[in-house]
C-alpha atoms as a PDB file:
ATOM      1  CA  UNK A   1      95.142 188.118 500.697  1.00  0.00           C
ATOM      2  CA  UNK A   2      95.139 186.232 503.851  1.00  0.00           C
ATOM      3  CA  UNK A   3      98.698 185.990 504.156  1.00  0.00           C
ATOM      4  CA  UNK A   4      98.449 189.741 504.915  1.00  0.00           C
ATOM      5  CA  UNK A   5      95.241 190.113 506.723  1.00  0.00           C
ATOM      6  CA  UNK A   6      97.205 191.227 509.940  1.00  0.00           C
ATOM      7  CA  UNK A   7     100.316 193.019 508.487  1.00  0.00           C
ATOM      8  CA  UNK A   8     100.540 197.014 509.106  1.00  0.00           C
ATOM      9  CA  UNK A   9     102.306 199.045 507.058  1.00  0.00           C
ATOM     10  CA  UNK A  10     103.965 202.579 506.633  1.00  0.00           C
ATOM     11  CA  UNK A  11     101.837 203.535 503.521  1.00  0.00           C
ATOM     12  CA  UNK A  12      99.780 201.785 501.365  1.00  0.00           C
ATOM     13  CA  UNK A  13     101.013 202.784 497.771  1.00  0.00           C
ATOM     14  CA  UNK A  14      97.995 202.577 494.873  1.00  0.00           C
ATOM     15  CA  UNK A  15      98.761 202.392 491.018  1.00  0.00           C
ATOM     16  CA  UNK A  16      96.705 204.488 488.338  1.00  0.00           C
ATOM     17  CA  UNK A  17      95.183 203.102 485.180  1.00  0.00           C
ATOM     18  CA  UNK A  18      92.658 205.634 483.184  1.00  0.00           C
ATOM     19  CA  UNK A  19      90.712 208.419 483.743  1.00  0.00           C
ATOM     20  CA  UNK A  20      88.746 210.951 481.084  1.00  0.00           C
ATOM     21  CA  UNK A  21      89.806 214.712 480.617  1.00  0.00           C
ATOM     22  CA  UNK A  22      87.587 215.675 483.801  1.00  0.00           C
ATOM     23  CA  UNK A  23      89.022 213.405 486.420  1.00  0.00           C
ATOM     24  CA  UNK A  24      86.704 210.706 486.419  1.00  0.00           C
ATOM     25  CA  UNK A  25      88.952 207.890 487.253  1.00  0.00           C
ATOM     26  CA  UNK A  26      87.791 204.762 485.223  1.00  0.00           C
ATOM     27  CA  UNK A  27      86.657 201.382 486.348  1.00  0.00           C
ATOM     28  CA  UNK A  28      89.894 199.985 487.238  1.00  0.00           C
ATOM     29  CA  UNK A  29      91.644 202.503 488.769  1.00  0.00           C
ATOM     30  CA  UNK A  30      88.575 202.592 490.994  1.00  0.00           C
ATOM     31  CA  UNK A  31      88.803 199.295 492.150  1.00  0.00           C
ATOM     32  CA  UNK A  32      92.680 199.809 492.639  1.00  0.00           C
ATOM     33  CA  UNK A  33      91.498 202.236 495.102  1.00  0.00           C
ATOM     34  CA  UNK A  34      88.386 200.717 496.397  1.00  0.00           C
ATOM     35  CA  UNK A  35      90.938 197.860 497.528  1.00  0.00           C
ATOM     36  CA  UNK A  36      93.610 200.261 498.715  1.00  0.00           C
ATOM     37  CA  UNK A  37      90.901 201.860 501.081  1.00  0.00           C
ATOM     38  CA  UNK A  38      89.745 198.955 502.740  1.00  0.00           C
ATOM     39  CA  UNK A  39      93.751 198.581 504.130  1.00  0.00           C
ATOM     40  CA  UNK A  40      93.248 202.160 505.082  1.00  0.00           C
ATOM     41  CA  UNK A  41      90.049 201.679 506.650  1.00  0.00           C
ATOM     42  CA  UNK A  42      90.791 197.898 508.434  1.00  0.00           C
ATOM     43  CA  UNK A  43      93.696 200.780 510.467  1.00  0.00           C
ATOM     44  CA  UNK A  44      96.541 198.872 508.898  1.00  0.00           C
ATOM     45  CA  UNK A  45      98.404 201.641 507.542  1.00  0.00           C
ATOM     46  CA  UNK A  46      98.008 205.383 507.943  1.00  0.00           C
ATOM     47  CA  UNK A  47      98.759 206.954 504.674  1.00  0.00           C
ATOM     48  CA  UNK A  48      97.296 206.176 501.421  1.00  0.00           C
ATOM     49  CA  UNK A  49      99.535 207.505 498.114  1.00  0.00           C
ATOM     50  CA  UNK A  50      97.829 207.225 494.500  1.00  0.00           C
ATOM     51  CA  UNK A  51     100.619 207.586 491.908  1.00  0.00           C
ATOM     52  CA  UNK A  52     100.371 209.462 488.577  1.00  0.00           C
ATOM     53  CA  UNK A  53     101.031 212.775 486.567  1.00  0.00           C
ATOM     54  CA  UNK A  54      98.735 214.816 484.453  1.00  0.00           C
ATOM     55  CA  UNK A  55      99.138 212.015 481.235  1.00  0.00           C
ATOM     56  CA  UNK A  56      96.307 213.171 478.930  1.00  0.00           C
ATOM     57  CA  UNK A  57      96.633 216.138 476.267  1.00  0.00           C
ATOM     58  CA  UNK A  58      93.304 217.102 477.107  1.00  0.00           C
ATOM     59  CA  UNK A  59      93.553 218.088 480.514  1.00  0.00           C
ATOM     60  CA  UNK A  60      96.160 219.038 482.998  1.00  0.00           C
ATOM     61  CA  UNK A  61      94.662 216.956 485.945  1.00  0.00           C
ATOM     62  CA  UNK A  62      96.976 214.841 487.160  1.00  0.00           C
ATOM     63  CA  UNK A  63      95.552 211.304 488.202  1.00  0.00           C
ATOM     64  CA  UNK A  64      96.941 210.663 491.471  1.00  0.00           C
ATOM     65  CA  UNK A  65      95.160 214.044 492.266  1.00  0.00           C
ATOM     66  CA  UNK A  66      91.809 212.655 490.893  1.00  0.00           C
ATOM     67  CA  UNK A  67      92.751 209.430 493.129  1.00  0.00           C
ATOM     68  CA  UNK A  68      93.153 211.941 496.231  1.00  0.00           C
ATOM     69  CA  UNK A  69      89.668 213.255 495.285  1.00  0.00           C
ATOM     70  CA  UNK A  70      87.795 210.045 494.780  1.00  0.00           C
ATOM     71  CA  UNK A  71      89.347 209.056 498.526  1.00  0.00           C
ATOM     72  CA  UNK A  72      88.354 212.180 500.113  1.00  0.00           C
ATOM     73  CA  UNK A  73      84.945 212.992 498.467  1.00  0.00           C
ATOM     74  CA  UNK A  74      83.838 209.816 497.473  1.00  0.00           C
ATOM     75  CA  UNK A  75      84.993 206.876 500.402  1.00  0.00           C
ATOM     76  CA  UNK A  76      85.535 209.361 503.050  1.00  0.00           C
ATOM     77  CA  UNK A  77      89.365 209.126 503.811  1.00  0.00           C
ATOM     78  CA  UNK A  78      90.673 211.938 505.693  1.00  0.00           C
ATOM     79  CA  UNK A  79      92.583 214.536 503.147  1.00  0.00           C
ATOM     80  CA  UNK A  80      95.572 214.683 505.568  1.00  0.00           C
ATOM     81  CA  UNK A  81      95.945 210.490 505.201  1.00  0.00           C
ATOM     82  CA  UNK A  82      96.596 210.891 501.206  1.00  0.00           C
ATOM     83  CA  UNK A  83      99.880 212.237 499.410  1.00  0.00           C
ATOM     84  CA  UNK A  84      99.767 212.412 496.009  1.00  0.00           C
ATOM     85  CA  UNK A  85     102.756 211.290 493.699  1.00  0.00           C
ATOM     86  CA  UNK A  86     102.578 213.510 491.057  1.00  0.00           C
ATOM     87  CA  UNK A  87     105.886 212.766 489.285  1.00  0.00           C
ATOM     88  CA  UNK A  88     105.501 209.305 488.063  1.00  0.00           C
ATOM     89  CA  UNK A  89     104.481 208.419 484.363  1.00  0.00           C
ATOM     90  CA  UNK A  90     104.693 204.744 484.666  1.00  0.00           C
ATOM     91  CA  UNK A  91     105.305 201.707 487.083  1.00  0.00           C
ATOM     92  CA  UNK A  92     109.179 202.254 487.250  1.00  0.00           C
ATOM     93  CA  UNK A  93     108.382 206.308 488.168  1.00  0.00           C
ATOM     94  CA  UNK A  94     105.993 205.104 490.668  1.00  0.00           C
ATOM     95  CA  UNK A  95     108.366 203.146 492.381  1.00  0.00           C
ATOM     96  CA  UNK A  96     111.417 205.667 492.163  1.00  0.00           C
ATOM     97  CA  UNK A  97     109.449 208.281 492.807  1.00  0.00           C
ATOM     98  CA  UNK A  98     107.691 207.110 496.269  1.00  0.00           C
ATOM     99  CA  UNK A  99     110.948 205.609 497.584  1.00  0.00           C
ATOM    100  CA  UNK A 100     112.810 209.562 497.053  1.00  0.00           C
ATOM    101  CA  UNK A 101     110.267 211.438 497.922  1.00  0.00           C
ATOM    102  CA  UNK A 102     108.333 209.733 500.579  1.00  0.00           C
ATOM    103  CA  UNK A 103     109.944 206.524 501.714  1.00  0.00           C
ATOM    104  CA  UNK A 104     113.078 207.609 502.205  1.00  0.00           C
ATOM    105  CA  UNK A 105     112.451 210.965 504.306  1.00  0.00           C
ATOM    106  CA  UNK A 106     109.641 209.380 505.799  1.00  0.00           C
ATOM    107  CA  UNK A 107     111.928 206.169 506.950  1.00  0.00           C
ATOM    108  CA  UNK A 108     109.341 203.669 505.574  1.00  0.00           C
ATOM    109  CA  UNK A 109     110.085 200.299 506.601  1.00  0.00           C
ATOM    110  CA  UNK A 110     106.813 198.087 504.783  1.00  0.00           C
ATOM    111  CA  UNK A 111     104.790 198.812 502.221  1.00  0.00           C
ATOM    112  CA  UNK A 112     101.908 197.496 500.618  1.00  0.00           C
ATOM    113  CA  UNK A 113     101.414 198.207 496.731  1.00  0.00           C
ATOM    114  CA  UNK A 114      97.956 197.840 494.933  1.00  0.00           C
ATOM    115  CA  UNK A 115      97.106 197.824 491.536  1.00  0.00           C
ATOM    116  CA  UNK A 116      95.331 195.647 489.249  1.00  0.00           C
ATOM    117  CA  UNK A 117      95.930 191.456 489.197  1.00  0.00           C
ATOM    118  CA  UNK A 118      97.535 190.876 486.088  1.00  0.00           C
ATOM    119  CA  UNK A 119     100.054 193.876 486.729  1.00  0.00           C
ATOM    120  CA  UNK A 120     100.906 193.327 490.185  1.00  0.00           C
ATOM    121  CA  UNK A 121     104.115 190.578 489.110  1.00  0.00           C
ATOM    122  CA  UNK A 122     105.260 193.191 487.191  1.00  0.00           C
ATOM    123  CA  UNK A 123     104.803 195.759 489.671  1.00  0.00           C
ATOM    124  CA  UNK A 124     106.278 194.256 492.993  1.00  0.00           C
ATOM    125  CA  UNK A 125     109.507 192.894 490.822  1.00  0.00           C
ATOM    126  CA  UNK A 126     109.982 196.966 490.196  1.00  0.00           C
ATOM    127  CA  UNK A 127     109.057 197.750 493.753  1.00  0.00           C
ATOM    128  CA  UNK A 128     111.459 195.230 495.139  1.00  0.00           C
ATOM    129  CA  UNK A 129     114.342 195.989 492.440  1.00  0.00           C
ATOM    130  CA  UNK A 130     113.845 199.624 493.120  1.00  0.00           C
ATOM    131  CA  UNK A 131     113.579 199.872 497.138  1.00  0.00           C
ATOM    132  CA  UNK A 132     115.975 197.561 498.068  1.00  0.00           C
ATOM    133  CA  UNK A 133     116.416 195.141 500.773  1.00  0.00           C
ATOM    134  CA  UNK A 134     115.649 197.968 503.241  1.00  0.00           C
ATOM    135  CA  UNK A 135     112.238 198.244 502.710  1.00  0.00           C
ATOM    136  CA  UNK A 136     109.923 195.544 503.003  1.00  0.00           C
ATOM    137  CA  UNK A 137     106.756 195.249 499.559  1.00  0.00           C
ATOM    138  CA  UNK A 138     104.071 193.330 499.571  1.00  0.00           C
ATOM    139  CA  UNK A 139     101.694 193.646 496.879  1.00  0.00           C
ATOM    140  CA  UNK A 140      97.512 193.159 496.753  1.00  0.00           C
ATOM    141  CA  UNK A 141      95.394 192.799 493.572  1.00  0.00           C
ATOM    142  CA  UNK A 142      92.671 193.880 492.259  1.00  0.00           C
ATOM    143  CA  UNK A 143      90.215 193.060 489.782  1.00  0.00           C
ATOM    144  CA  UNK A 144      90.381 194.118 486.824  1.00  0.00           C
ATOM    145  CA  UNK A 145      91.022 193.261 483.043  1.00  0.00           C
ATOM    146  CA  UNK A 146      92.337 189.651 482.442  1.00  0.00           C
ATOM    147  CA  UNK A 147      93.710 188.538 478.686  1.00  0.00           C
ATOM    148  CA  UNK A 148      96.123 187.294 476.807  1.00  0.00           C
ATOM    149  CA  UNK A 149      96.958 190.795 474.662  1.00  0.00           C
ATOM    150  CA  UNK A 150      97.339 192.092 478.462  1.00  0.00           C
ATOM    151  CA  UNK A 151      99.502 189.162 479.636  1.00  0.00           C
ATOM    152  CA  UNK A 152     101.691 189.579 476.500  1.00  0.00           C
ATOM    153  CA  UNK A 153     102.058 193.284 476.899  1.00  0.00           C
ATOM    154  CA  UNK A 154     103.201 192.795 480.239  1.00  0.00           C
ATOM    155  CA  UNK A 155     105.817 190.137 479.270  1.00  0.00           C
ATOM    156  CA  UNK A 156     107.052 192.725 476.992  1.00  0.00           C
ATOM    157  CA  UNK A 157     107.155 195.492 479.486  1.00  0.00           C
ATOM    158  CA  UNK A 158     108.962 193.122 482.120  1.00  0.00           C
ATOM    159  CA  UNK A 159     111.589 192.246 479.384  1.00  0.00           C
ATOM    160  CA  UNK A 160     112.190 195.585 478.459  1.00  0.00           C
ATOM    161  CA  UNK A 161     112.435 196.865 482.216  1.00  0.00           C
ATOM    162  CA  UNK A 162     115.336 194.218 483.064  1.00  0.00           C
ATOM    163  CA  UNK A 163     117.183 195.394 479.287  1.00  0.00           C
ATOM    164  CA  UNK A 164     116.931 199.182 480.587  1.00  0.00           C
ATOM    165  CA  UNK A 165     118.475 198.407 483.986  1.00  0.00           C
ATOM    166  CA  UNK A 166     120.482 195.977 483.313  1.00  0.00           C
ATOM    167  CA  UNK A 167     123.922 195.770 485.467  1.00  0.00           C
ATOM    168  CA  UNK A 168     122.556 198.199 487.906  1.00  0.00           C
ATOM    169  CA  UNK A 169     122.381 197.046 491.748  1.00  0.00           C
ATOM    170  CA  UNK A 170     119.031 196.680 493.352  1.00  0.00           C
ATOM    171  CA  UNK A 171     118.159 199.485 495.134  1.00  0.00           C
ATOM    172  CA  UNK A 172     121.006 202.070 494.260  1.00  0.00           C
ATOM    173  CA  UNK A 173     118.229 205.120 494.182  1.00  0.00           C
ATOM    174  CA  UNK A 174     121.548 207.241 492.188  1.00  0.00           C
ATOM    175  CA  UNK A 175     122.133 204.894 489.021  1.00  0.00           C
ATOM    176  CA  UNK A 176     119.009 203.690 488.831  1.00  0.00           C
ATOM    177  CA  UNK A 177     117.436 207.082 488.976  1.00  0.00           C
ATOM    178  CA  UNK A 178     120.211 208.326 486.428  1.00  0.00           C
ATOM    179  CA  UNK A 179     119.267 205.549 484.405  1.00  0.00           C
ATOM    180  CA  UNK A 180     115.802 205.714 483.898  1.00  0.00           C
ATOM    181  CA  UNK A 181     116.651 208.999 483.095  1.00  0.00           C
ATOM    182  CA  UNK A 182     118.763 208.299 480.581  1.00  0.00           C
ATOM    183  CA  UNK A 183     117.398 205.641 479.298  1.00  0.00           C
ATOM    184  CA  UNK A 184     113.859 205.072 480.016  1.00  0.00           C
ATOM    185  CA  UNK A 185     111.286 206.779 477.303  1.00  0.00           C
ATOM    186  CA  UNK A 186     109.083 207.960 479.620  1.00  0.00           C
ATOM    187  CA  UNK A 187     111.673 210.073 480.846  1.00  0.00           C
ATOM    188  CA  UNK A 188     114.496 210.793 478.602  1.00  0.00           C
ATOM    189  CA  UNK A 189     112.800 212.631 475.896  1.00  0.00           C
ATOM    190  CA  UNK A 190     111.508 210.183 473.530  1.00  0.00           C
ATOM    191  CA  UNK A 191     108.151 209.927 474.094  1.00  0.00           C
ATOM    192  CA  UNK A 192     107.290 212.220 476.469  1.00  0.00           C
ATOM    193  CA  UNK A 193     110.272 215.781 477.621  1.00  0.00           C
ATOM    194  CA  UNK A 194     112.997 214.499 479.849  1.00  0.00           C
ATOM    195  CA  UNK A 195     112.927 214.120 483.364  1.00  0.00           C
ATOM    196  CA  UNK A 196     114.764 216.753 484.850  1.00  0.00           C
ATOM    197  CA  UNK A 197     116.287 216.082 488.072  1.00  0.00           C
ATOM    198  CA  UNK A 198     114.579 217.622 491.208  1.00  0.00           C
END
């Protein structure tokens, strides 16, 4: 990452994998954070957010909560320097729901988004599409899982992300919130209850 050794930013924004019906965050989400909290630590940004809802059946923890914990209790960063994102249920959430609830009121101007290798093309081409020329992403990897099922899944998820927004402007936080609403199975019913608006 030398490229962005020296860069500060408004918020350092960290992507969930897995984590068991206790909290325990797995291996990669770990590292996502391990990485996310040497930015924090290096002073290069002052507030870390760990993205993701309470996804498992089996508990109603939601992992951006357990991320908050493993930061506080386990590497030390102040509880006051990580927000939680709580709404999000995938990459697309994470983005839409950072830039309404935090970026936006918060008048973000750079941020920096982690999550694991293979996932961060996908990830910053969301982040871009979904904040908009007036917010500045840069993206850091870390390790994590590496193979072809992975690379092919995420070829599929990139394809179907451009067919669900599709003709809608980047960064136009109404239609493309409306959208993924409406469209997006995360969020319009089909595999999980609809979004409602909030």
């Amino acid at each position: 990452m030398s490229n962005l050794d020296n860069r500060q930013y408004d918020a350092v924004i960290v992507l969930a994998n897995l984590m068991d019906g206790r909290g325990n965050l797995n291996g990669e989400t770990r590292a996502r954070m391990d990485r996310a909290i040497g930015v924090i630590k290096d002073g290069r940004a002052p507030m870390l957010v760990p993205c993701g809802w309470a996804y498992r059946d089996d508990s109603k923890i939601c992992i951006a909560d357990a991320m908050r914990k493993y930061a506080v209790e386990e590497r030390g960063i102040a509880a006051s320097a990580v927000i939680p994102e709580t709404a999000s249920r995938d990459t697309v959430g994470d983005a839409v729901f950072t830039k309404r609830n935090l970026a936006l009121p918060l008048n973000w101007s750079h941020v920096l988004v982690v999550t694991s290798t293979y996932h961060l093309p996908r990830a910053l081409l969301i982040f871009s599409f979904v904040y908009g020329t007036s917010i500045q992403v840069d993206g850091l990897g870390a390790d994590g899982s590496d193979s072809d099922e992975l690379k092919e899944s995420e070829a599929r998820s990139v394809a179907a992300f451009r067919e669900t927004f599709r003709g809608i402007a980047r960064g136009d936080d109404a239609a493309i919130f409306e959208r993924m609403r409406a469209r997006h199975p995360f969020y319009n019913g089909e595999i999980h209850p609809r979004f409602a608006d909030r």
